[in-house]
C-alpha atoms as a PDB file:
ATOM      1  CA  UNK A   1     -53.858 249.355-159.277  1.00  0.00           C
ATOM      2  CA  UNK A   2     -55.859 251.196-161.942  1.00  0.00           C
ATOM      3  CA  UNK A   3     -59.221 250.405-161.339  1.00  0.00           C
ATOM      4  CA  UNK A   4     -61.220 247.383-158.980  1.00  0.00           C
ATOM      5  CA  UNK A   5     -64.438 246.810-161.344  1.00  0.00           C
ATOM      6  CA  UNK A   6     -64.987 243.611-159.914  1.00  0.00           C
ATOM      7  CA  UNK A   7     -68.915 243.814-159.964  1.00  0.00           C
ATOM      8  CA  UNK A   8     -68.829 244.759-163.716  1.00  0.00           C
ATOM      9  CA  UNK A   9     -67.045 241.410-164.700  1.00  0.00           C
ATOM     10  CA  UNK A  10     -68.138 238.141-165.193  1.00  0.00           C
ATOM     11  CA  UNK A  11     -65.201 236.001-164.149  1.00  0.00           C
ATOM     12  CA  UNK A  12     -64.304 232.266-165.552  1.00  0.00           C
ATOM     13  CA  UNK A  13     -62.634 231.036-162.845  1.00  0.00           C
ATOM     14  CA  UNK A  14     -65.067 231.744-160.011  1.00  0.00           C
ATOM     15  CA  UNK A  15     -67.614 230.481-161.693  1.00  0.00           C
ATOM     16  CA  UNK A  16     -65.631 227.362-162.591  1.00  0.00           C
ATOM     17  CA  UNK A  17     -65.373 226.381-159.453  1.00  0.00           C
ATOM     18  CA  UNK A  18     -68.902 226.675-158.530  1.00  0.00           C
ATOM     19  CA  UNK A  19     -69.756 224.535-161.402  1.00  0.00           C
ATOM     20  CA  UNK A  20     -66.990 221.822-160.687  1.00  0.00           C
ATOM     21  CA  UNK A  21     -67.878 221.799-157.131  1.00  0.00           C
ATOM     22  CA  UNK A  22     -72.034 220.911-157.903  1.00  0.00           C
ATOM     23  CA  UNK A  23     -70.362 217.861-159.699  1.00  0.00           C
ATOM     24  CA  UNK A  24     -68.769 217.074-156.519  1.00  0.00           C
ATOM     25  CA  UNK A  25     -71.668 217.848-154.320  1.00  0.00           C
ATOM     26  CA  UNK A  26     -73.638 215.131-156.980  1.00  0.00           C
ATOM     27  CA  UNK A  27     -71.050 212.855-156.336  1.00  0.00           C
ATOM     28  CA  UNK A  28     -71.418 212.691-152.790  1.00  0.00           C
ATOM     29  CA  UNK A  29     -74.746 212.962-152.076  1.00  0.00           C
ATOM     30  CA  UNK A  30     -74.975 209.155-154.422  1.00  0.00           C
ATOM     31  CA  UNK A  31     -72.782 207.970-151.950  1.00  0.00           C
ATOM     32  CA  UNK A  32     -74.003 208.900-149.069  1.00  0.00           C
ATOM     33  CA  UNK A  33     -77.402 207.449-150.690  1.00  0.00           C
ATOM     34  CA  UNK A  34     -79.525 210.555-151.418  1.00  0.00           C
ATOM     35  CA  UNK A  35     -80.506 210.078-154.514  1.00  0.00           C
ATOM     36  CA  UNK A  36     -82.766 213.195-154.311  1.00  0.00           C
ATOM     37  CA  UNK A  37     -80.220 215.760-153.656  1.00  0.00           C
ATOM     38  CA  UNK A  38     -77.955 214.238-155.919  1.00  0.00           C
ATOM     39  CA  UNK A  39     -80.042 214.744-158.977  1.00  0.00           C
ATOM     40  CA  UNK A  40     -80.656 218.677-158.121  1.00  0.00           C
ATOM     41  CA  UNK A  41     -77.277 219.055-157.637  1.00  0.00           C
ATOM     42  CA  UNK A  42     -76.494 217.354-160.904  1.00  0.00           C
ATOM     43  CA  UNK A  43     -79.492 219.042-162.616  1.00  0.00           C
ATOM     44  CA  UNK A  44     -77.900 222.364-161.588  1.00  0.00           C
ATOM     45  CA  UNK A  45     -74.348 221.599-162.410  1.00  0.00           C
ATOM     46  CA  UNK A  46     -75.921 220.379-166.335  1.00  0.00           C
ATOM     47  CA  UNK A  47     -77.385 224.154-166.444  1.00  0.00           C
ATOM     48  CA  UNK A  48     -74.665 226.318-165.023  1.00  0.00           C
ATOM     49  CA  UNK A  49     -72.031 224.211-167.671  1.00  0.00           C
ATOM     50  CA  UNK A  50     -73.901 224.844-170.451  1.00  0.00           C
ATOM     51  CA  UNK A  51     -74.281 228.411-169.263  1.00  0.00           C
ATOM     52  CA  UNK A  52     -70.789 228.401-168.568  1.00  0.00           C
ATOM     53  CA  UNK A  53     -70.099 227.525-171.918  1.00  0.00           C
ATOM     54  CA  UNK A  54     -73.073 230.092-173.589  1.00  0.00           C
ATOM     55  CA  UNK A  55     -71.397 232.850-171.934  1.00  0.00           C
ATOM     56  CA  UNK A  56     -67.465 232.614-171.294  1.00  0.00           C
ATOM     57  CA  UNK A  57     -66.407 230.732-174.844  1.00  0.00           C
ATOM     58  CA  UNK A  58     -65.625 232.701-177.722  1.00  0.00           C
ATOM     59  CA  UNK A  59     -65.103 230.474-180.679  1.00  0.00           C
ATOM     60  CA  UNK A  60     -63.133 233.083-182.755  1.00  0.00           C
ATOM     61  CA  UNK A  61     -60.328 232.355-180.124  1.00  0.00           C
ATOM     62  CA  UNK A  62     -61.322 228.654-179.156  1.00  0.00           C
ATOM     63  CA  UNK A  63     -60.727 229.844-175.388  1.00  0.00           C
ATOM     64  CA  UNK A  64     -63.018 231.042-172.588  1.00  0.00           C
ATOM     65  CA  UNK A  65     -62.615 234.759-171.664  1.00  0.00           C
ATOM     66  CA  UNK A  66     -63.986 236.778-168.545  1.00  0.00           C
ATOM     67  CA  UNK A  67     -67.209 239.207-168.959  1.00  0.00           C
ATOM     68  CA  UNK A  68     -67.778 242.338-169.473  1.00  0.00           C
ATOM     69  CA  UNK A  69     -71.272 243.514-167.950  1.00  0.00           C
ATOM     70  CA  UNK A  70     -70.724 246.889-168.806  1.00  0.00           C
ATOM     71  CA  UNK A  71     -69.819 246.330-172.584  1.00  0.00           C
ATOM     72  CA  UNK A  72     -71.831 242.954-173.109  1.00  0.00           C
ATOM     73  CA  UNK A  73     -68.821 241.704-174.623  1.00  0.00           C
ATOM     74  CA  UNK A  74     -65.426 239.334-173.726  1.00  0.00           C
ATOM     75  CA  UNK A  75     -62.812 240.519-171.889  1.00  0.00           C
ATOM     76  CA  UNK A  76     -60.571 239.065-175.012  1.00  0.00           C
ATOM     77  CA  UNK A  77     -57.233 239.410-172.797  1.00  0.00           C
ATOM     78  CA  UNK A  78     -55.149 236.714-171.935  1.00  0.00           C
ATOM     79  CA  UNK A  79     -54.743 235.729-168.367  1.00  0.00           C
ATOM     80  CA  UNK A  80     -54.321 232.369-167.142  1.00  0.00           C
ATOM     81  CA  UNK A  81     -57.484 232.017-164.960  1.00  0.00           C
ATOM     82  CA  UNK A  82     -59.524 231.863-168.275  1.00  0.00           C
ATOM     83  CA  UNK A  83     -58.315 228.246-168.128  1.00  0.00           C
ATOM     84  CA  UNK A  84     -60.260 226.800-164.997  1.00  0.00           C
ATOM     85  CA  UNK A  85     -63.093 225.070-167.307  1.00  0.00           C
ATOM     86  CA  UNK A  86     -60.217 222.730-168.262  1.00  0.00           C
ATOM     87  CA  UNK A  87     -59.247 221.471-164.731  1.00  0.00           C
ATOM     88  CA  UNK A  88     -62.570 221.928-163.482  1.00  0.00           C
ATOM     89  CA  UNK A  89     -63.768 219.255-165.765  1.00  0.00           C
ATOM     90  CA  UNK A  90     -66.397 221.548-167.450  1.00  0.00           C
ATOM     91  CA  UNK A  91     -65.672 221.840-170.956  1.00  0.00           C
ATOM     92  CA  UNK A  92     -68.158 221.708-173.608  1.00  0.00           C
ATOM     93  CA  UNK A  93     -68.344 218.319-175.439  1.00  0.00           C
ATOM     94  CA  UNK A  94     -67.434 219.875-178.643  1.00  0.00           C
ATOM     95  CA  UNK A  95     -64.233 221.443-177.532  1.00  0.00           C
ATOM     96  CA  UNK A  96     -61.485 221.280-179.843  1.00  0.00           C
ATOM     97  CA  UNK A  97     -57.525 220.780-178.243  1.00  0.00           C
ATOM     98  CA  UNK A  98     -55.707 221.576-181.269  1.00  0.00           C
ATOM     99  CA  UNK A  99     -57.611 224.275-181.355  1.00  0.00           C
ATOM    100  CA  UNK A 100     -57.064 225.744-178.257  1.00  0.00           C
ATOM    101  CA  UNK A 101     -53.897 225.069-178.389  1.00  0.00           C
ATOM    102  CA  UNK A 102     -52.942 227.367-181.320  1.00  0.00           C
ATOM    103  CA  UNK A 103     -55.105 229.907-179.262  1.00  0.00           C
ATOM    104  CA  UNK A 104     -52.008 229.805-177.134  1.00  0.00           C
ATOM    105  CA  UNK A 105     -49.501 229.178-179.510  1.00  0.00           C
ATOM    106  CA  UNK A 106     -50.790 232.653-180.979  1.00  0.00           C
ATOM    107  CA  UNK A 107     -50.963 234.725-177.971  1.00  0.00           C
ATOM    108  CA  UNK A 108     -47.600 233.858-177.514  1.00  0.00           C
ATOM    109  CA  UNK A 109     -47.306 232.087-173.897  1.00  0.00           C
ATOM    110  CA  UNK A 110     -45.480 228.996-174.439  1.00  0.00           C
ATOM    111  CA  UNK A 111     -42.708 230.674-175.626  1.00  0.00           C
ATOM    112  CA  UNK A 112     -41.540 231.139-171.610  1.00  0.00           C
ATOM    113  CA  UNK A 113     -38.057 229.284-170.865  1.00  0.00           C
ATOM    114  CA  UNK A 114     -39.977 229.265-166.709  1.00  0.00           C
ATOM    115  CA  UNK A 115     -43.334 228.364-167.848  1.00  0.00           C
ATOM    116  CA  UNK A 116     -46.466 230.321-168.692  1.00  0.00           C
ATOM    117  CA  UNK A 117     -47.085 233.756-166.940  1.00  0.00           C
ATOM    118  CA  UNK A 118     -50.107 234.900-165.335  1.00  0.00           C
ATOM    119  CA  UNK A 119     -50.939 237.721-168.404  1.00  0.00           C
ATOM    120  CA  UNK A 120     -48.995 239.699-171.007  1.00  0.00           C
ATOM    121  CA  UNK A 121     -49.410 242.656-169.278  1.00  0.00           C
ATOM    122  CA  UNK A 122     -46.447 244.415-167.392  1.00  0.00           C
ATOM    123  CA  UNK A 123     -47.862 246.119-165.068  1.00  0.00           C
ATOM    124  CA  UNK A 124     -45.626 245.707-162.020  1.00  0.00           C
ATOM    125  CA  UNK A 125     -48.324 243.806-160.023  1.00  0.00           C
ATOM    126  CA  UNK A 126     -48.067 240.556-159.310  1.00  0.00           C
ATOM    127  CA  UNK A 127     -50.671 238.652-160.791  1.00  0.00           C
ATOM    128  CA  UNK A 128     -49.104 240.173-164.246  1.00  0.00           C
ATOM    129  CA  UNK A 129     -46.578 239.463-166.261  1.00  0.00           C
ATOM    130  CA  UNK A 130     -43.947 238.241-165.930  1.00  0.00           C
ATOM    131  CA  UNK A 131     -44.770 236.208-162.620  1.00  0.00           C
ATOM    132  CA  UNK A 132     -46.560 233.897-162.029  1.00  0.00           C
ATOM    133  CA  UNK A 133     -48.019 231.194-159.023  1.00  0.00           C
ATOM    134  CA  UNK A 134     -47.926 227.799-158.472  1.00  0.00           C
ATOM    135  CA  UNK A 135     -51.492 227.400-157.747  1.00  0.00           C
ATOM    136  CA  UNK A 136     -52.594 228.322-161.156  1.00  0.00           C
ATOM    137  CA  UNK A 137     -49.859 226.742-163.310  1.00  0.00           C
ATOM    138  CA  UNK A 138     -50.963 223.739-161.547  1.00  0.00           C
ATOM    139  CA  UNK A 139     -54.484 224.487-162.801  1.00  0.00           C
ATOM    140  CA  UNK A 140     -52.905 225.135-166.493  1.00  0.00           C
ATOM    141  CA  UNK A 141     -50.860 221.500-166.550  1.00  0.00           C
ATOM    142  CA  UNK A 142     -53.978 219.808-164.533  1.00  0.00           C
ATOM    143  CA  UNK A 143     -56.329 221.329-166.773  1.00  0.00           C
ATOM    144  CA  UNK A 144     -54.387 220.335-170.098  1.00  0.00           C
ATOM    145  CA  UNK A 145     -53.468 216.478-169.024  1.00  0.00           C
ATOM    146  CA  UNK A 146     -57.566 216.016-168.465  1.00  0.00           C
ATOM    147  CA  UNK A 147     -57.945 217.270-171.914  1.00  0.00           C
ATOM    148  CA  UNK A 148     -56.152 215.472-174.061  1.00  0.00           C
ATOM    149  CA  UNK A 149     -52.963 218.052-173.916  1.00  0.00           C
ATOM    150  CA  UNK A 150     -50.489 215.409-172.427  1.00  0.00           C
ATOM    151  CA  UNK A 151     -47.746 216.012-174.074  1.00  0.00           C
ATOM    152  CA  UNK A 152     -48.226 220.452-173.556  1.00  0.00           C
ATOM    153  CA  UNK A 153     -48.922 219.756-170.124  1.00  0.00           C
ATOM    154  CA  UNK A 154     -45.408 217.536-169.556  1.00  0.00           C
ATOM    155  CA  UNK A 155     -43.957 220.485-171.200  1.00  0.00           C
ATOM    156  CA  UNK A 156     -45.486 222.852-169.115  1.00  0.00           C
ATOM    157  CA  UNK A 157     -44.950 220.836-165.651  1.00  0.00           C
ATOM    158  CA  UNK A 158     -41.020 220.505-167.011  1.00  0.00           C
ATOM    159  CA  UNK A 159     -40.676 224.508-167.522  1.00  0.00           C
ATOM    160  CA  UNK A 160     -41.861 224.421-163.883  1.00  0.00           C
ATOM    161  CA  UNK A 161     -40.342 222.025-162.306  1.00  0.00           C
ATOM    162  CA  UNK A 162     -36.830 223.545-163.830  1.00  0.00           C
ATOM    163  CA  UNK A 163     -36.939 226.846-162.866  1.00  0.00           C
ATOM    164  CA  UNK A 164     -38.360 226.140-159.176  1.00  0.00           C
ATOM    165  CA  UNK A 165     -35.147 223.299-158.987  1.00  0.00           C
ATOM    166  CA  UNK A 166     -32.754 226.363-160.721  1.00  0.00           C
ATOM    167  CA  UNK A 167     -34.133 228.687-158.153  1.00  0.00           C
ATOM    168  CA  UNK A 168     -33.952 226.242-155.052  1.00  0.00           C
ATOM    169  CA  UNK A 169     -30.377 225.303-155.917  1.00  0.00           C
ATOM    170  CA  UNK A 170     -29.267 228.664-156.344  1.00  0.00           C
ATOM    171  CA  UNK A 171     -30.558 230.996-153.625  1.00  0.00           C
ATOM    172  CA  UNK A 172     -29.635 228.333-150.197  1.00  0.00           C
ATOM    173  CA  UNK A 173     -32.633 225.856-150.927  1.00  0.00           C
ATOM    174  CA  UNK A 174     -35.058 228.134-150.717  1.00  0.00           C
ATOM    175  CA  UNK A 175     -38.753 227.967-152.213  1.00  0.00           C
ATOM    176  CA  UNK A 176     -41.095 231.157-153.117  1.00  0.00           C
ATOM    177  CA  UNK A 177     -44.728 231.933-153.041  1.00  0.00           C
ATOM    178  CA  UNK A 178     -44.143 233.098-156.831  1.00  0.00           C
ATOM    179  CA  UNK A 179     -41.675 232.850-160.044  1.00  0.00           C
ATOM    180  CA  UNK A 180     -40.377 235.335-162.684  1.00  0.00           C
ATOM    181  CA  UNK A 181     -40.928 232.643-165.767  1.00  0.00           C
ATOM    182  CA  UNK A 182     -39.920 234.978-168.278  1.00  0.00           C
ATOM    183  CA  UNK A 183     -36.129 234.157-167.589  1.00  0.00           C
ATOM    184  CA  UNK A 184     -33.477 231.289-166.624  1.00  0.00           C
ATOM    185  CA  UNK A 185     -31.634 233.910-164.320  1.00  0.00           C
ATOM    186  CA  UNK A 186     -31.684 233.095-160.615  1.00  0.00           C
ATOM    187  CA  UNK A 187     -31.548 236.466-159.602  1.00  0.00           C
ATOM    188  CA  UNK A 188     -34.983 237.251-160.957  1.00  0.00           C
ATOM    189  CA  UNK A 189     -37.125 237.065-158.431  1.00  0.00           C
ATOM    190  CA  UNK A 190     -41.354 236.895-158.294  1.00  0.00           C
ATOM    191  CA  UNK A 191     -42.244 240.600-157.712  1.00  0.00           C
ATOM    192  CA  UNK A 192     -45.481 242.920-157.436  1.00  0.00           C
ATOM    193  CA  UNK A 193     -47.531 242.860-154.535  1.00  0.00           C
ATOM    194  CA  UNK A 194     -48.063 244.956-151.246  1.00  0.00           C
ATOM    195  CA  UNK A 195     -45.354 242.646-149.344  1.00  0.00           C
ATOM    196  CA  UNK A 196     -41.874 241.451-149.728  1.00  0.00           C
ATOM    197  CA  UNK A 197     -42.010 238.280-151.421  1.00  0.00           C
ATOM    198  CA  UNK A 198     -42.478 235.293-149.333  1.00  0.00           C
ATOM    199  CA  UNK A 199     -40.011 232.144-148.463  1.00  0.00           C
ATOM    200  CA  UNK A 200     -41.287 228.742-147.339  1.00  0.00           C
ATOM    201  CA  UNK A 201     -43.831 227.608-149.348  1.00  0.00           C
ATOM    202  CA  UNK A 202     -46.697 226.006-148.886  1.00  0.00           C
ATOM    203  CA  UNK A 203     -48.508 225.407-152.663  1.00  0.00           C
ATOM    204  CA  UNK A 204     -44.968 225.657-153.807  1.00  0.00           C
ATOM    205  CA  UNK A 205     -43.644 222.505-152.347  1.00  0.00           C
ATOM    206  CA  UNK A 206     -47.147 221.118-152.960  1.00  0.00           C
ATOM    207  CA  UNK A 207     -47.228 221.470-156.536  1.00  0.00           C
ATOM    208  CA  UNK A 208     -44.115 220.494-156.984  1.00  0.00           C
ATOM    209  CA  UNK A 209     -44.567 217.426-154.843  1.00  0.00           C
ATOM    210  CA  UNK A 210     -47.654 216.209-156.701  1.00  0.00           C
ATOM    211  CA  UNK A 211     -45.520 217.120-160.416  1.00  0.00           C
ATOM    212  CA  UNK A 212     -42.558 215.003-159.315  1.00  0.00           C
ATOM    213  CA  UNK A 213     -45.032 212.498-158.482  1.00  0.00           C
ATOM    214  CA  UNK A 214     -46.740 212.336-161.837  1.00  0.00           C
ATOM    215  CA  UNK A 215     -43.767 213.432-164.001  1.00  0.00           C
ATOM    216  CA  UNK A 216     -40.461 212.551-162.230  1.00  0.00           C
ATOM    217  CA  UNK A 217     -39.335 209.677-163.974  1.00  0.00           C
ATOM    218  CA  UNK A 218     -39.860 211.295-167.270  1.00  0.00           C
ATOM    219  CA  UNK A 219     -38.457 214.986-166.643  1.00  0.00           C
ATOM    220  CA  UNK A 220     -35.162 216.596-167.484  1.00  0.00           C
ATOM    221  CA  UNK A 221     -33.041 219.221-165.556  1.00  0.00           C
ATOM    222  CA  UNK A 222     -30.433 220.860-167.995  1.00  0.00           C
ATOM    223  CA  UNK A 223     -27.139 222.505-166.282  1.00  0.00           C
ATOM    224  CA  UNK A 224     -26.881 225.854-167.750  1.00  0.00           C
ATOM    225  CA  UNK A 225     -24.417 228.991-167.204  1.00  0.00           C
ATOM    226  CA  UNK A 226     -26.938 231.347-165.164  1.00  0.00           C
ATOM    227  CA  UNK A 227     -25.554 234.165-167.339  1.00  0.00           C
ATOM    228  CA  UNK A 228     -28.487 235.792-169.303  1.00  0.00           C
ATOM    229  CA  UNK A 229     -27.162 238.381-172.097  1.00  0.00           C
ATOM    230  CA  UNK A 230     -30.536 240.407-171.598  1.00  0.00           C
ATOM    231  CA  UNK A 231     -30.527 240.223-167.669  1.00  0.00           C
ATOM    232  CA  UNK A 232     -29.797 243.127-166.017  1.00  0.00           C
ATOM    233  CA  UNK A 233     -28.774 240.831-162.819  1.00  0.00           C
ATOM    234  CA  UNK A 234     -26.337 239.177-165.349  1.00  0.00           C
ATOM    235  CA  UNK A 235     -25.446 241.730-167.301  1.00  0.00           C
ATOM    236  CA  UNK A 236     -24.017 243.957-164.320  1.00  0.00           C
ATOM    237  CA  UNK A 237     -22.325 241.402-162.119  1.00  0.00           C
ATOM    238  CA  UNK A 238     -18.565 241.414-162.578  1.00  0.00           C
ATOM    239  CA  UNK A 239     -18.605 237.710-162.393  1.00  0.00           C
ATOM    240  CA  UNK A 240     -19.579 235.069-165.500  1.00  0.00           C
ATOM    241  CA  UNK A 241     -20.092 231.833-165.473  1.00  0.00           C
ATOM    242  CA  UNK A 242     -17.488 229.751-167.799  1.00  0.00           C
ATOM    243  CA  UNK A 243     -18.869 225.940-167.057  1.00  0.00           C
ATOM    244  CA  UNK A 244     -19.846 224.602-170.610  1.00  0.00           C
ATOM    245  CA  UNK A 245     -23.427 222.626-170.714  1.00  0.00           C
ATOM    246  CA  UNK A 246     -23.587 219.137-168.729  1.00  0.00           C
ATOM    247  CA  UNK A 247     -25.763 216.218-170.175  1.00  0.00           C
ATOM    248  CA  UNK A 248     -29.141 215.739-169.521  1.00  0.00           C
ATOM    249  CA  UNK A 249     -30.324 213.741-166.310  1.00  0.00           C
ATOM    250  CA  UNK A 250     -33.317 212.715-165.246  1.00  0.00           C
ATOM    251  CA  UNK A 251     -34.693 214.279-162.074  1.00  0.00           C
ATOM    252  CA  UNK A 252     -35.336 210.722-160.520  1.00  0.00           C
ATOM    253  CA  UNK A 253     -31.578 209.525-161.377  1.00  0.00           C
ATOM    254  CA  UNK A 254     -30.378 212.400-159.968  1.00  0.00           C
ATOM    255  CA  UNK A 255     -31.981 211.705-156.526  1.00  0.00           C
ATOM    256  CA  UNK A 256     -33.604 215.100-156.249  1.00  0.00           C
ATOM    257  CA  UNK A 257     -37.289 212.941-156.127  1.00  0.00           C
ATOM    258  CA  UNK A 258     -36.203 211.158-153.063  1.00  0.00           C
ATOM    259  CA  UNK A 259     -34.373 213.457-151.505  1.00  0.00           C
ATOM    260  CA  UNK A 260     -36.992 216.392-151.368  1.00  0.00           C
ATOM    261  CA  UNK A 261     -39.675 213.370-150.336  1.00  0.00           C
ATOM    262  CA  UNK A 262     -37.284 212.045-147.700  1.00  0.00           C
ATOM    263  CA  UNK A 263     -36.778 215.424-146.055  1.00  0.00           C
ATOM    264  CA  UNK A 264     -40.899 216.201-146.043  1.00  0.00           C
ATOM    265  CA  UNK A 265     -41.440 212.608-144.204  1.00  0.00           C
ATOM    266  CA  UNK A 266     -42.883 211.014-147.185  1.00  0.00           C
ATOM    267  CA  UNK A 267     -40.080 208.900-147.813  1.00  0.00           C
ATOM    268  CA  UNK A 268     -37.986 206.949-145.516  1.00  0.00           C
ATOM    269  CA  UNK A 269     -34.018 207.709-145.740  1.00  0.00           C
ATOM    270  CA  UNK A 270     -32.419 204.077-146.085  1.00  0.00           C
END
């Protein structure tokens, strides 16, 4: 790691989720009847949106950027935690989906056959491209479907849902803390970090649980050879693939909805 300058930048995200969560502290206090505490708490969410929106948004890019204290100026660099106004529910009235849209058309980060990374930079850490998490991709598809972005975000949630299912099928049913989107090759693991990369997984199975849930019936797994002419995993195996392309079908038809819901308890095996 280059440099930790954490108290010299302004970040979206955090400060996202504070707004968002005086919303929800609003919300609650009207139930439970205090109408007092409810209005500061609204009264303070109002300010810290619009000074959400006064300093994070650039409207050159039509996207919110982190920061800099040092500079007094954005942090202009993609990463996907500059999205957390989105599913946050903190946008400014005025904002503009087509328009932040070809912000990310631009920048180049739906062009992913996995999904969308975490940045552009390849730095070797994990948090950088070309990995990225469950937890924030799940942010990114949440975050689009409240804004009028269905049909990116059923795009998005289908890049997922593919290359965790490719993954899974390929490597003994096994789930990981993070993905290497950048590729269709099932050798490419998630990488970076201080640790070996972790089985199991918790937000994993969550977020895919909750996007079979809202997109099963509608998404589409494609057989593929798992032979990439770029990989170097492909490239310097000794064995190739020679199935040809199977139809389409739909996750649901296939039973993979049920099944993974029958084995976590949801669903009961008839």
């Amino acid at each position: 790691m280059g440099s930790t300058r954490t108290s010299s930048v302004l970040p979206v995200d955090l400060n996202s989720i504070i707004c968002g969560n005086l919303r929800t502290f609003a919300d609650f206090y009207k139930i439970l009847g205090m109408s007092k505490e409810s209005e500061v708490a609204l009264n303070q969410y109002k300010l810290m949106r619009e000074t959400i929106h006064q300093v994070f948004w650039n409207e050159n890019h039509s996207c919110w950027f982190d920061y800099d204290l040092d500079k007094n100026e954005h942090i202009c660099t993609y990463y996907d935690t500059n999205f957390f106004p989105l599913m946050t529910g903190i946008a400014h009235d005025e904002f503009d989906p087509e328009k932040f849209q070809a912000y990310l058309k631009t920048a180049g980060v739906l062009e992913f056959p996995g999904g969308i990374p975490s940045s552009l930079i390849a730095s070797g850490h994990q948090w950088d491209y070309p990995f990225n998490f469950p937890s924030t991709t799940w942010v990114m598809i949440e975050g689009l479907r409240m804004n009028k972005m269905p049909e990116l975000a059923k795009s998005v949630a289908e890049k997922w849902v593919r290359r965790n299912y490719d993954m899974w099928i390929n490597n003994g049913g096994r789930m990981f803390e993070k993905y290497n989107v950048a590729t269709l090759c099932y050798k490419a693991f998630g990488g970076g970090g201080e640790y070996e990369l972790q089985e199991g997984f918790g937000w994993t199975n969550g977020v895919i649980l909750d996007l079979l849930l809202k997109y099963g019936n509608d998404l589409f797994w494609e057989k593929h050879e798992h032979f990439e002419p770029d990989c170097k995993c492909c490239t310097t195996t000794t064995e190739t693939s020679t199935t040809t392309t199977a139809p389409q079908d739909s996750f649901a038809h296939c039973g993979l909805e049920d099944n993974i819901m029958v084995n976590c308890g949801i669903l009961q095996k008839a």
